[in-house]
C-alpha atoms as a PDB file:
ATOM      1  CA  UNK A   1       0.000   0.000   0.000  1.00  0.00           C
ATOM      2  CA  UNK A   2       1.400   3.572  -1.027  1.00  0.00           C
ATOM      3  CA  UNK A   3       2.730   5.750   1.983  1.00  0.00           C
ATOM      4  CA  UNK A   4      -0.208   8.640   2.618  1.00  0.00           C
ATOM      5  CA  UNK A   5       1.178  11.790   2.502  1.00  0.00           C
ATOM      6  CA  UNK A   6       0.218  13.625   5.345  1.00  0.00           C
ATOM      7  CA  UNK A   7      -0.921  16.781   3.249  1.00  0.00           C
ATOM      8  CA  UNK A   8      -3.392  14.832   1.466  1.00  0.00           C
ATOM      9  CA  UNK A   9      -5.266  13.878   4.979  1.00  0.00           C
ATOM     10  CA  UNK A  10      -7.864  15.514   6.758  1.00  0.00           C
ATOM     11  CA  UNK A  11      -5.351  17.235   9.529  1.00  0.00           C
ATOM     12  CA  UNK A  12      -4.222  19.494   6.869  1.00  0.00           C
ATOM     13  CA  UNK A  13      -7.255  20.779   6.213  1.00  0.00           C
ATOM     14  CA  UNK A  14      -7.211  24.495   7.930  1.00  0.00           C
ATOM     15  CA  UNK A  15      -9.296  25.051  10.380  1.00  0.00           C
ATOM     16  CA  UNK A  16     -12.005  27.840  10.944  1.00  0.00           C
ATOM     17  CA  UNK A  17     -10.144  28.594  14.094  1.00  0.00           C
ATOM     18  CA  UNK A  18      -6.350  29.510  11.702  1.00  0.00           C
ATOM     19  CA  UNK A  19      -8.103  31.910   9.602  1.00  0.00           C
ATOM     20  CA  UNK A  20      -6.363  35.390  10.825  1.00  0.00           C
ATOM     21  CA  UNK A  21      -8.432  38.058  10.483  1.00  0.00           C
ATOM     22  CA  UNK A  22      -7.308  40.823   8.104  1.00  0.00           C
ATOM     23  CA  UNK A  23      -5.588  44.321   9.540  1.00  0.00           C
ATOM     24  CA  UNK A  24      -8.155  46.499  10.403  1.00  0.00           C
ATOM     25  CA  UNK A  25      -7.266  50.250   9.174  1.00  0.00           C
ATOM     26  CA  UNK A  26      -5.598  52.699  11.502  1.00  0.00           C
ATOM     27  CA  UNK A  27      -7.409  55.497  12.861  1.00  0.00           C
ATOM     28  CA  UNK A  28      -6.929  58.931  11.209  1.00  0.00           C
ATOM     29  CA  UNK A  29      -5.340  61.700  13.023  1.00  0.00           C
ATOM     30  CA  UNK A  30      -8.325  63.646  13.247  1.00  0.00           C
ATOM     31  CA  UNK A  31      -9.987  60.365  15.039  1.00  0.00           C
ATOM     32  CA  UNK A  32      -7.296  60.226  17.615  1.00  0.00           C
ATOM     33  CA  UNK A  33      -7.439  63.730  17.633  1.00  0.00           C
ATOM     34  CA  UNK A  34     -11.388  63.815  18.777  1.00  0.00           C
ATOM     35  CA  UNK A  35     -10.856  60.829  20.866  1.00  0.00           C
ATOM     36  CA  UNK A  36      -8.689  62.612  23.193  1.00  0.00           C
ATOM     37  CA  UNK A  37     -11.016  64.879  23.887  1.00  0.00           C
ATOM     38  CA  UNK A  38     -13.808  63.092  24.192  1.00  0.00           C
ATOM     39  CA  UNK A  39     -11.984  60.836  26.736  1.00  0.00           C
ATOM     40  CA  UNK A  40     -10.383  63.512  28.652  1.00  0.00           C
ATOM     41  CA  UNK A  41     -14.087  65.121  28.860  1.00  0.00           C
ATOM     42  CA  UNK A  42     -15.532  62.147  30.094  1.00  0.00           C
ATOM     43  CA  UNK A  43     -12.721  61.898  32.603  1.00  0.00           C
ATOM     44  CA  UNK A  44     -13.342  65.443  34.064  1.00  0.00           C
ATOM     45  CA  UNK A  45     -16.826  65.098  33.825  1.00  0.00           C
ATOM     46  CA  UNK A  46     -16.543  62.463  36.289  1.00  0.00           C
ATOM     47  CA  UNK A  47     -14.011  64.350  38.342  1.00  0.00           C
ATOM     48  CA  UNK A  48     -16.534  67.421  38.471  1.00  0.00           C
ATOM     49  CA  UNK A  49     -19.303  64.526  39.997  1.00  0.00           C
ATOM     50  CA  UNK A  50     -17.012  63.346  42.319  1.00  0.00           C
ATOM     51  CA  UNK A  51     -15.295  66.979  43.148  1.00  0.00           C
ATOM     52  CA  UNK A  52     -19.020  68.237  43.715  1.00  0.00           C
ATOM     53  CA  UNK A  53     -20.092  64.998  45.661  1.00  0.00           C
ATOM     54  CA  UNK A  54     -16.719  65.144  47.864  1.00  0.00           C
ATOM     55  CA  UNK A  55     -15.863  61.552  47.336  1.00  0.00           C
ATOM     56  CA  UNK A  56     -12.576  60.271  45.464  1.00  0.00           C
ATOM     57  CA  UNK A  57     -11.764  58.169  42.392  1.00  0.00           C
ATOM     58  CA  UNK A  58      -8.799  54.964  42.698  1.00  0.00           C
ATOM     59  CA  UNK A  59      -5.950  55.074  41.081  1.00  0.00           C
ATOM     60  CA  UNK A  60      -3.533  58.531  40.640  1.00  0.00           C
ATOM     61  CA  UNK A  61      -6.821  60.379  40.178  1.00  0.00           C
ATOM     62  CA  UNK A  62      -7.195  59.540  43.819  1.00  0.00           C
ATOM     63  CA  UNK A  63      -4.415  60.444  44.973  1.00  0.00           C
ATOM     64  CA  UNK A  64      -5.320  64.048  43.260  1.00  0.00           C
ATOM     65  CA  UNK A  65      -8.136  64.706  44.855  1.00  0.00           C
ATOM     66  CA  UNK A  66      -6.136  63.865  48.528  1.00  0.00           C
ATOM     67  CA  UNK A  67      -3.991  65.930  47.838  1.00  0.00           C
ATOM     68  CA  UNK A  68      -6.621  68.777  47.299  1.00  0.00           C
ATOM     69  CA  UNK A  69      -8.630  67.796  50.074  1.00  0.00           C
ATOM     70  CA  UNK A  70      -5.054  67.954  52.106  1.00  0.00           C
ATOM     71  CA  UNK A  71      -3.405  71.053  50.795  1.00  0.00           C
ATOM     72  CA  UNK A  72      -4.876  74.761  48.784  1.00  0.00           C
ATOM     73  CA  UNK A  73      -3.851  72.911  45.125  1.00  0.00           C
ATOM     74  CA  UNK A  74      -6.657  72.902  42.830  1.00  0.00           C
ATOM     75  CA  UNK A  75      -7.075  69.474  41.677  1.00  0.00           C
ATOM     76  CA  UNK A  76      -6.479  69.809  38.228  1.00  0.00           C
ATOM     77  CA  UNK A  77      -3.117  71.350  38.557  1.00  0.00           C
ATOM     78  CA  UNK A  78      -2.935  68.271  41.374  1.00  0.00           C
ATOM     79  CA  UNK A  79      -3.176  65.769  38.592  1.00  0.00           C
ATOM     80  CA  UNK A  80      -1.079  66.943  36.319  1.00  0.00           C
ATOM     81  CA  UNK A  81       1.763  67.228  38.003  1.00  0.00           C
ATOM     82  CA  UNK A  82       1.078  63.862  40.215  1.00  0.00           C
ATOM     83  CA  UNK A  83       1.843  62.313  36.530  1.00  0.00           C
ATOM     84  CA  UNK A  84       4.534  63.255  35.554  1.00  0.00           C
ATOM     85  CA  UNK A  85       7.243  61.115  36.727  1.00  0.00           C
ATOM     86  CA  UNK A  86       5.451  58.648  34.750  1.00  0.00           C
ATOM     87  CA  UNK A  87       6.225  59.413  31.279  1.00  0.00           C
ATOM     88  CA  UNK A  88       9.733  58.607  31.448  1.00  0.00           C
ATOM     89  CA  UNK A  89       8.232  54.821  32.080  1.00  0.00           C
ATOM     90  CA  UNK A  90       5.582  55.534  29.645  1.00  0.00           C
ATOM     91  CA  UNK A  91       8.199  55.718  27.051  1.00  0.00           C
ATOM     92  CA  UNK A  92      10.230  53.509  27.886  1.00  0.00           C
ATOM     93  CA  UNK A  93       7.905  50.743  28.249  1.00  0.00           C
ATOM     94  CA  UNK A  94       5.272  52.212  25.542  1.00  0.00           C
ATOM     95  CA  UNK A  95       7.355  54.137  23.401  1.00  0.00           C
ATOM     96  CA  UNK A  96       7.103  57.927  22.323  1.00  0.00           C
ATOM     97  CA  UNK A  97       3.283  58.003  20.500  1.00  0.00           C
ATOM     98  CA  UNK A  98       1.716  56.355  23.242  1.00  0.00           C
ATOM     99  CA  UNK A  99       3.442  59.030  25.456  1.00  0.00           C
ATOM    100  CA  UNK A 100       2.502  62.058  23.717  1.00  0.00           C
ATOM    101  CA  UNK A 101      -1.069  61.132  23.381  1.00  0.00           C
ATOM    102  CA  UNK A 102      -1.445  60.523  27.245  1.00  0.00           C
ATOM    103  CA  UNK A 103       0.652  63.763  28.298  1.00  0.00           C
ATOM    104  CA  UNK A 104      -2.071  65.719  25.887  1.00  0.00           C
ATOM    105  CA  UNK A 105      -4.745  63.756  27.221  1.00  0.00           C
ATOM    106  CA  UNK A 106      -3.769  64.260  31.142  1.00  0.00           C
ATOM    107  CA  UNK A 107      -3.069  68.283  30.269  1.00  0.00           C
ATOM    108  CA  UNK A 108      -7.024  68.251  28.573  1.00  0.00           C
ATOM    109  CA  UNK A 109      -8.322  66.677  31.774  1.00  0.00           C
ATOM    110  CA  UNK A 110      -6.367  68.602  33.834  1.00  0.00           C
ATOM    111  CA  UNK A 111      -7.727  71.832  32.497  1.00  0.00           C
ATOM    112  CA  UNK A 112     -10.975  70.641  31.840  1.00  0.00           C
ATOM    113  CA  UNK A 113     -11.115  69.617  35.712  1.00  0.00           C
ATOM    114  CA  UNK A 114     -10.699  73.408  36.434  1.00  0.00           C
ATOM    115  CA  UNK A 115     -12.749  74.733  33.492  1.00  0.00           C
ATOM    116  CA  UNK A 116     -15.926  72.707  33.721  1.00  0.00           C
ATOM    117  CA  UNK A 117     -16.782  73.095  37.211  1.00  0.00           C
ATOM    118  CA  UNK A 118     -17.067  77.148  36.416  1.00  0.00           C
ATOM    119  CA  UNK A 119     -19.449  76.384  33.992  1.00  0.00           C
ATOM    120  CA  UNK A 120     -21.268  73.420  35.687  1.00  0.00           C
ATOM    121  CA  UNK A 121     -23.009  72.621  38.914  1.00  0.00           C
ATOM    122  CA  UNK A 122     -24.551  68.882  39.600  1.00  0.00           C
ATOM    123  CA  UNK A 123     -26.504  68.022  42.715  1.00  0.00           C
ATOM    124  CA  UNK A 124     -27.362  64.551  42.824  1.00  0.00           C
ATOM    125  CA  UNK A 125     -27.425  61.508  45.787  1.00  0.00           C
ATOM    126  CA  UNK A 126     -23.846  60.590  47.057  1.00  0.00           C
ATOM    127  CA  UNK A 127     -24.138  56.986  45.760  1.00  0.00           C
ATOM    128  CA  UNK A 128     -25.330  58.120  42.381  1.00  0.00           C
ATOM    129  CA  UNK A 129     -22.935  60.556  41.717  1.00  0.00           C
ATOM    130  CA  UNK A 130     -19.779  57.951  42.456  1.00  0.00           C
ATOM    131  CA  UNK A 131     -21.817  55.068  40.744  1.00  0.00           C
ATOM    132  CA  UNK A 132     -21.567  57.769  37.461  1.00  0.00           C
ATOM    133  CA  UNK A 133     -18.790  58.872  38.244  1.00  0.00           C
ATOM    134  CA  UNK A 134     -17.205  55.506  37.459  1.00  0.00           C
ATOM    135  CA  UNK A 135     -19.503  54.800  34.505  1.00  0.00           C
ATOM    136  CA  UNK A 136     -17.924  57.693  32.841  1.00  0.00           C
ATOM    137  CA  UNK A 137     -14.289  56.786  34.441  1.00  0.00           C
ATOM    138  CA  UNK A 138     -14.874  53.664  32.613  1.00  0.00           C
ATOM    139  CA  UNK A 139     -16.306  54.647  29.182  1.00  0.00           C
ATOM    140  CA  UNK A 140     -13.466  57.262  28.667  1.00  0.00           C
ATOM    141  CA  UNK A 141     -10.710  54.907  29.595  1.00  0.00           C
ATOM    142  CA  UNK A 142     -12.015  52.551  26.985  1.00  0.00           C
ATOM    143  CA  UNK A 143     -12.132  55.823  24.083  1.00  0.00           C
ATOM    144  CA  UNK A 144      -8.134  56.299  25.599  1.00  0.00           C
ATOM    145  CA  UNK A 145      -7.156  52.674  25.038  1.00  0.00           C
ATOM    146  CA  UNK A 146      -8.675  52.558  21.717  1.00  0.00           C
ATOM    147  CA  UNK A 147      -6.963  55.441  20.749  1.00  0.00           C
ATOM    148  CA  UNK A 148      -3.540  54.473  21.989  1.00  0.00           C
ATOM    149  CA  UNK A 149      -3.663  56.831  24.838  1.00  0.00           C
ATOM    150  CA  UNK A 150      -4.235  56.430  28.959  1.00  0.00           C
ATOM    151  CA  UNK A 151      -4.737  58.674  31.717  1.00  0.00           C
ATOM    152  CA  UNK A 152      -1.410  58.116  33.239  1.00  0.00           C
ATOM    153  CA  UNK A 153      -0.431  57.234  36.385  1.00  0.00           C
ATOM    154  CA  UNK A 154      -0.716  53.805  38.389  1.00  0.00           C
ATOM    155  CA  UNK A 155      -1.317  52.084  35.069  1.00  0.00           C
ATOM    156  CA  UNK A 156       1.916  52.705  33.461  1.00  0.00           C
ATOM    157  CA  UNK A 157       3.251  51.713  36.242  1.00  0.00           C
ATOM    158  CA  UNK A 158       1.632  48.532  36.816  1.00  0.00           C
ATOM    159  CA  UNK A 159       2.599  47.324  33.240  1.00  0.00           C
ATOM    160  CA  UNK A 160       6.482  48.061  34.118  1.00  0.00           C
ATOM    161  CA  UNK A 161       6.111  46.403  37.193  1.00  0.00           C
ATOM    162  CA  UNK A 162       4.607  42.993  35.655  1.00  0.00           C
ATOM    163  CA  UNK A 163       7.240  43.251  32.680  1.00  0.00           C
ATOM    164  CA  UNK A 164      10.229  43.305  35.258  1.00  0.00           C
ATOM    165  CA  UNK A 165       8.874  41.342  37.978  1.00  0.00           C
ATOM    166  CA  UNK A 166       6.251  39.268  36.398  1.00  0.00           C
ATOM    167  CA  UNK A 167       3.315  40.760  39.055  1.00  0.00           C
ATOM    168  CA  UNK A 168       0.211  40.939  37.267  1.00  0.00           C
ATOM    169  CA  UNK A 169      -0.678  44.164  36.105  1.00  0.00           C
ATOM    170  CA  UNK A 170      -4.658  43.740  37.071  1.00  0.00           C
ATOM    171  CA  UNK A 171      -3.432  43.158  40.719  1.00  0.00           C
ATOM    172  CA  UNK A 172      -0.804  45.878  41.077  1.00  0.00           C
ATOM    173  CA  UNK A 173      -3.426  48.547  39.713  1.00  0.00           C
ATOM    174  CA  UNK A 174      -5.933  46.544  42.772  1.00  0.00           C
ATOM    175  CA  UNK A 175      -3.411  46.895  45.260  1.00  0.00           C
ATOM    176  CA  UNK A 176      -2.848  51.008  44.446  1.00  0.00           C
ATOM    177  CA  UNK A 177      -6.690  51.479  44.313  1.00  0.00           C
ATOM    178  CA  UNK A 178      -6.772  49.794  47.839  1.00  0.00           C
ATOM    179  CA  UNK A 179      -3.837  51.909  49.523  1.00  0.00           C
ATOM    180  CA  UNK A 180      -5.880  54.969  47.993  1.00  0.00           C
ATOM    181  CA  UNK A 181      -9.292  53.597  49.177  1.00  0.00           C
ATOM    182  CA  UNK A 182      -7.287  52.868  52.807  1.00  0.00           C
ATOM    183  CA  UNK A 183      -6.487  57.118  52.385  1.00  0.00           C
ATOM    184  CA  UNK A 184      -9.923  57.993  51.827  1.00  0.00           C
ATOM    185  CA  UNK A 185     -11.027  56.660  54.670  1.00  0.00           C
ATOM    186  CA  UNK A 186      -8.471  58.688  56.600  1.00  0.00           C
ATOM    187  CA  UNK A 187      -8.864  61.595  54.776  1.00  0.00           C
ATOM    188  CA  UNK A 188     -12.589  61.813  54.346  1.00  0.00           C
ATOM    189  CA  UNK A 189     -14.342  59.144  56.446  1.00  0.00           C
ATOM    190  CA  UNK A 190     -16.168  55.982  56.197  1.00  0.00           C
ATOM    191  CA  UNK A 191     -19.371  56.740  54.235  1.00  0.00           C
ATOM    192  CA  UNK A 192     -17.744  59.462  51.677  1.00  0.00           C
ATOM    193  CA  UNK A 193     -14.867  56.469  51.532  1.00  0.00           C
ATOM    194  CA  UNK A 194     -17.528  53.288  50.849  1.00  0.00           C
ATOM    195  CA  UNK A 195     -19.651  55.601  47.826  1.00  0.00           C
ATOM    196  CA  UNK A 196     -15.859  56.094  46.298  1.00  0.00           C
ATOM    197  CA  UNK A 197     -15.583  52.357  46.572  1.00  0.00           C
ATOM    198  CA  UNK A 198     -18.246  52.045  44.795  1.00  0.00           C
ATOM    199  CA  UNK A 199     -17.190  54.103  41.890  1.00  0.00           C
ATOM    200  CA  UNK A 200     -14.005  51.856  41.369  1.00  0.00           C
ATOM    201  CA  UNK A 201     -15.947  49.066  41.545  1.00  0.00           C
ATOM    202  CA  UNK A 202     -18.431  50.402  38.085  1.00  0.00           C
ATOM    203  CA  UNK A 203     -14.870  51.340  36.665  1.00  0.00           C
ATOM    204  CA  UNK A 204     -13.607  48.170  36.989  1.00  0.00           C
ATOM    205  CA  UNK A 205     -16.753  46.024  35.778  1.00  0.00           C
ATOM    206  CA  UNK A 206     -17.006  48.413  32.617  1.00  0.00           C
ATOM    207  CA  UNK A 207     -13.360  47.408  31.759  1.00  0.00           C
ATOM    208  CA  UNK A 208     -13.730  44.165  32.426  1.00  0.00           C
ATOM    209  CA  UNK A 209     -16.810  43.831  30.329  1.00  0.00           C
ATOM    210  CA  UNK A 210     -15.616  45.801  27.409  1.00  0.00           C
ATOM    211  CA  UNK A 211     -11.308  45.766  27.890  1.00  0.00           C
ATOM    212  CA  UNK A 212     -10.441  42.318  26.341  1.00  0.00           C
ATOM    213  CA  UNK A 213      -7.714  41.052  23.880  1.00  0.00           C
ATOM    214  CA  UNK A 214      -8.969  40.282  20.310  1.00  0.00           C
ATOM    215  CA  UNK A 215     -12.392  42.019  20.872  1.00  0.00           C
ATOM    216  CA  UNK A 216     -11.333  45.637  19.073  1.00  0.00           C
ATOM    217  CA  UNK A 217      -8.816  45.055  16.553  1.00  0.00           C
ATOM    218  CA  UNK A 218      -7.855  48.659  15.095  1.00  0.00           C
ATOM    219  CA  UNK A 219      -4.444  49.406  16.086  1.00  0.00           C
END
């Protein structure tokens, strides 16, 4: 009997799973131009809830709003300048692009955090405020990532972390939201603390949800 070569059998036979998908078309300039803003709106819209509502956000926007609670620094200028000894690992672990667009995305929030609030007043329940406050958290982180952009801060420094010492980046970005959460409740008490829990809690599940290799495949 002839030897069966094994291209002729059915293992050769690709499978629906090997198709690769073809290279989805970058965004234009003026997309990651409008992107920017719209996330770094989003992002001091939901400072201006939580500003107005007295409660915090996780991560370095946390640590912000501490730091304004602690000292006469308006918290935009706070967040700014809380970020920046994060770009140098922002381009060294991301390269220069990525760390353009966030340094123009953390100067738009930063003086959208002081501009907005001038022009704006929200009164609404503590718990709602932080529970929208981290809807919009969420939504314009996702517009950032999409865009090849972030907000800075604990992030960046999460992914260098799990690139040198192999910690995961999800838990080094829990543990930082849990010292801030552990400062909130110093700096501004149990209940105002628990309805900013809250918050990173809807920040988190929106990532979670939407935030997942393969699903969005412009690059």
């Amino acid at each position: 009997m002839p030897a069966v070569s094994p291209a002729a059998g059915p293992a050769s036979q690709p499978s629906a799973s090997a198709v690769v998908p073809p290279a989805a078309p970058p965004h234009s300039p003026l997309e990651d131009g409008a992107a920017l803003l719209v996330g770094s709106f989003l992002l001091a819209w939901a400072l201006l809830l939580l500003q107005q509502a007295e409660a915090v956000s996780g991560g370095l926007a946390g640590v912000a709003f501490l730091v304004a609670q602690l000292a006469p620094v308006p918290l935009g200028a706070a967040f700014f300048v809380i970020n920046l000894p994060f770009y140098g690992l922002a381009v060294r672990r991301l390269g220069w692009g990525f760390t353009l667009r966030t340094l123009v995305c953390v100067t738009l929030t930063s003086v959208l955090a002081e501009l907005v609030p001038q022009v704006v007043r929200v009164s609404m329940p503590l718990w709602l405020a932080t529970a929208f406050a981290g809807l919009s958290l969420g939504i314009g982180f996702l517009v950032l990532f999409r865009h090849r952009a972030s907000a800075g801060g604990f992030g960046i420094l999460a992914f260098h972390l799990q690139d040198r010492y192999g910690w995961r980046a999800g838990h080094v970005q829990m543990a930082f939201d849990a010292v801030v959460m552990t400062g909130a409740l110093v700096v501004v008490g149990p209940r105002l603390a628990a309805a900013s829990l809250l918050g990173v809690v809807v920040v988190n599940v929106v990532l979670a949800m939407n935030h997942r290799p393969g699903r969005y495949l412009v690059r």
